[in-house]
N, C-alpha and C. Protein backbone atom coordinates (compact mmCIF):
# COMPACT_ATOMS: atom_id res chain seq x y z
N UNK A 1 78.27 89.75 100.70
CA UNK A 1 79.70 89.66 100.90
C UNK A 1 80.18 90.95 101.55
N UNK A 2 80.55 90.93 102.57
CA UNK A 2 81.55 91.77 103.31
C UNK A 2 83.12 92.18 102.64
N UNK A 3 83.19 93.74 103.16
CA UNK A 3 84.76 93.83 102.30
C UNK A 3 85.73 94.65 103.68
N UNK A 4 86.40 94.19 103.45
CA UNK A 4 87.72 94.65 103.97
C UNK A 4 88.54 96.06 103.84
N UNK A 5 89.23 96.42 104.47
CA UNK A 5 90.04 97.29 104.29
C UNK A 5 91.07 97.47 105.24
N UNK A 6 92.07 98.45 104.62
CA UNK A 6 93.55 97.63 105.47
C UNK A 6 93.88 99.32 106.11
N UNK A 7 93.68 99.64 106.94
CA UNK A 7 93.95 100.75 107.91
C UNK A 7 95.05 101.68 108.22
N UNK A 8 96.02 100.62 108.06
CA UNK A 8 97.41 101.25 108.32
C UNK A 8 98.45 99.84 107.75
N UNK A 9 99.65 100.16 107.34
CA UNK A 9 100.62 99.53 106.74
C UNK A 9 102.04 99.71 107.38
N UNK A 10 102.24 98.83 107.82
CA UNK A 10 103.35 98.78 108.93
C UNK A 10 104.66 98.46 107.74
N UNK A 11 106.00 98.21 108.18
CA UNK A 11 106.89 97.78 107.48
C UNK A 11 108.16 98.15 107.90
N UNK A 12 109.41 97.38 107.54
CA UNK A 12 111.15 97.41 108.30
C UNK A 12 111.16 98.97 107.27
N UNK A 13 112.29 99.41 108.37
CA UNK A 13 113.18 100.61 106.92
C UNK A 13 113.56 99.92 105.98
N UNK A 14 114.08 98.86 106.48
CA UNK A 14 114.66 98.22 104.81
C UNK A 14 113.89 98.18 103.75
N UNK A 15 112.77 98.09 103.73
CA UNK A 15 111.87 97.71 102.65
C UNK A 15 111.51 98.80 101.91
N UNK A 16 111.07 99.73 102.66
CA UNK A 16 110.80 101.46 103.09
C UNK A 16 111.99 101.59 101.37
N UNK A 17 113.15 101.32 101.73
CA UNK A 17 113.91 101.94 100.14
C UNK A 17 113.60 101.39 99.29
N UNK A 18 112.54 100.48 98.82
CA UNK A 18 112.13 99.92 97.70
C UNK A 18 110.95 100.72 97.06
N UNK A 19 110.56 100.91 97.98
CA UNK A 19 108.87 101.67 97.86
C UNK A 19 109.23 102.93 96.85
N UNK A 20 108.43 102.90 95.38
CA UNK A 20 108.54 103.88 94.79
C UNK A 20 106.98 103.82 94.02
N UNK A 21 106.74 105.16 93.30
CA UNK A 21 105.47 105.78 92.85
C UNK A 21 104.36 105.74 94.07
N UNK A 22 104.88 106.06 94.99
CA UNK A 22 103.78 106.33 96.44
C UNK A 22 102.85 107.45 96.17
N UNK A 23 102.06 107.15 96.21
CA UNK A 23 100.81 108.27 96.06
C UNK A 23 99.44 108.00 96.92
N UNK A 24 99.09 109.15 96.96
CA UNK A 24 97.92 108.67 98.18
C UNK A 24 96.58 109.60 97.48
N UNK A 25 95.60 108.83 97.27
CA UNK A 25 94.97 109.11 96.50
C UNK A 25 93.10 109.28 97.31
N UNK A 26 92.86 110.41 96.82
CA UNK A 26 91.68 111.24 97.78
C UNK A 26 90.16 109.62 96.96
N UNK A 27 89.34 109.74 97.91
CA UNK A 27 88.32 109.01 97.64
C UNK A 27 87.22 109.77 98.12
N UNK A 28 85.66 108.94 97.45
CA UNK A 28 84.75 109.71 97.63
C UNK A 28 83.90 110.07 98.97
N UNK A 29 84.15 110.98 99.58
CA UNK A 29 84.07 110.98 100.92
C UNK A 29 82.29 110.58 101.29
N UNK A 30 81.40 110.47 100.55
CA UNK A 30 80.24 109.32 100.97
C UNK A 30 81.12 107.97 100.98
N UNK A 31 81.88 107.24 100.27
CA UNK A 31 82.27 106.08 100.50
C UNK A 31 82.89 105.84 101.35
N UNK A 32 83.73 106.50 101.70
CA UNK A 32 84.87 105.99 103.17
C UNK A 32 85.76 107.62 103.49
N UNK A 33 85.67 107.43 104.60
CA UNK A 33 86.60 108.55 105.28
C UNK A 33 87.93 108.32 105.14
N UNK A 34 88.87 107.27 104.39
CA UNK A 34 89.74 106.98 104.26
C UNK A 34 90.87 107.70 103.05
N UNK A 35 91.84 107.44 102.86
CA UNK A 35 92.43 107.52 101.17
C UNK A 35 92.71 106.27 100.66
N UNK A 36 92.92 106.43 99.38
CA UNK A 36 93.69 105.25 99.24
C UNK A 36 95.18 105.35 98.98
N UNK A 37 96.05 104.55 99.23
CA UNK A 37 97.48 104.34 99.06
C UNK A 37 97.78 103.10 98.10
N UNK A 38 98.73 103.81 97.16
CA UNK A 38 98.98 102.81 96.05
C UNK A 38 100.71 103.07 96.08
N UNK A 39 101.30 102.05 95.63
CA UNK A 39 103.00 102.05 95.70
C UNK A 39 103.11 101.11 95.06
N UNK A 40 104.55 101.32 94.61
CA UNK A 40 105.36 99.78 93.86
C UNK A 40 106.57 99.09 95.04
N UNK A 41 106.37 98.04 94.89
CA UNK A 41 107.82 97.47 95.45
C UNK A 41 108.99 96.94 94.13
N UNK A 42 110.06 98.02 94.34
CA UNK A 42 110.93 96.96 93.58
C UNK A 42 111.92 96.43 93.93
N UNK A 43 112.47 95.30 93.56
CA UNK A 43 113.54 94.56 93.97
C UNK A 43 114.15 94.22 95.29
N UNK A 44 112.62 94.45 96.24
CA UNK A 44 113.30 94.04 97.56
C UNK A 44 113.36 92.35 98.01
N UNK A 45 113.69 91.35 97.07
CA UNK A 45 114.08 90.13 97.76
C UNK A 45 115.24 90.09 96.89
N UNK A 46 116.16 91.15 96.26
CA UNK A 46 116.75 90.60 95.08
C UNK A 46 118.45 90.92 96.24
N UNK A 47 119.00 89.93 96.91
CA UNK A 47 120.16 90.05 98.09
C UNK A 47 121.05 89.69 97.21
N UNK A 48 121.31 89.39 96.25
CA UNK A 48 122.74 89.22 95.84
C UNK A 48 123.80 90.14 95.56
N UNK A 49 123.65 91.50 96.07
CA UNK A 49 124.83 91.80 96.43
C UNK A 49 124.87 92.39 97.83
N UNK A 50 123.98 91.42 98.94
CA UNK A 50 124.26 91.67 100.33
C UNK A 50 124.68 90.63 100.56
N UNK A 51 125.55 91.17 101.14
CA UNK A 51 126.71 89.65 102.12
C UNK A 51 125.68 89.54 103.41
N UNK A 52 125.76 88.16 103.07
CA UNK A 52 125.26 87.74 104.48
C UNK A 52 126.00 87.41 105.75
N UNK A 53 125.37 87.63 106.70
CA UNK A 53 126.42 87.60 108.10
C UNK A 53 126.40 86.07 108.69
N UNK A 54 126.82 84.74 108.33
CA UNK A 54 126.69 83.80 108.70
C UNK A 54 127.80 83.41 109.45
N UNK A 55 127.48 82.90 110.32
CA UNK A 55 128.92 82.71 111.53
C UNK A 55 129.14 81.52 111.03
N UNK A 56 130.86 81.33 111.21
CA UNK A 56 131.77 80.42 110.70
C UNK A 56 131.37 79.00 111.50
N UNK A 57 131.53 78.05 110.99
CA UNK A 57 131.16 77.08 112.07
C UNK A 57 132.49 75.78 112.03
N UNK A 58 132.77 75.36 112.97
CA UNK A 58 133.95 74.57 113.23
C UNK A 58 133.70 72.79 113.25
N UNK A 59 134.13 72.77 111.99
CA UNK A 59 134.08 71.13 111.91
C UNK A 59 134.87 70.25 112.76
N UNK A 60 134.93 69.17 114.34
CA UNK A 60 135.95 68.67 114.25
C UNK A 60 135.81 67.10 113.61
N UNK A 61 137.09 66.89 113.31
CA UNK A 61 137.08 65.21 112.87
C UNK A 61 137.59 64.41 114.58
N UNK A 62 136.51 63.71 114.82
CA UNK A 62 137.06 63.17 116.44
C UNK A 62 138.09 61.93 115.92
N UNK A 63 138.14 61.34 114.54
CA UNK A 63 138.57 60.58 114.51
C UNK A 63 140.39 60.86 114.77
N UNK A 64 140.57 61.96 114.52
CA UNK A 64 141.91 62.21 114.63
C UNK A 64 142.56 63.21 115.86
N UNK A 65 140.91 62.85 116.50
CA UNK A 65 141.64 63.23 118.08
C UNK A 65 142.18 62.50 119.10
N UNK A 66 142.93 63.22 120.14
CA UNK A 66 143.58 61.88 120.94
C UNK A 66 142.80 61.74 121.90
């Protein structure tokens, strides 16, 4: 079995303010030339108190057009 590893970690600023206990943590340099990176995400899907920007949309009734 082959293993993986994830190189670099991309991400919006927005998310970026969730990210807490970031630490980057030294490994055994026979195993990988890498570090490792460990973090928490909290509460970034939790939008209820972001207003959302939804554009108004215009109902007509044709029945009461001329």
């Amino acid at each position: 079995m082959s293993k993986s590893r994830i190189d670099y970690i991309w991400s919006s600023t927005e998310i970026v303010s969730y990210f807490t206990n970031c630490e980057v943590l030294d490994v055994d340099p026979s195993l990988s030339d890498h570090s490792l990176v460990t973090f928490s995400v909290e509460n970034f899907l939790d939008i209820r108190n972001k207003k959302r920007n939804i554009p108004s949309k215009k109902i007509y009734d044709y029945d009461k057009m001329t």
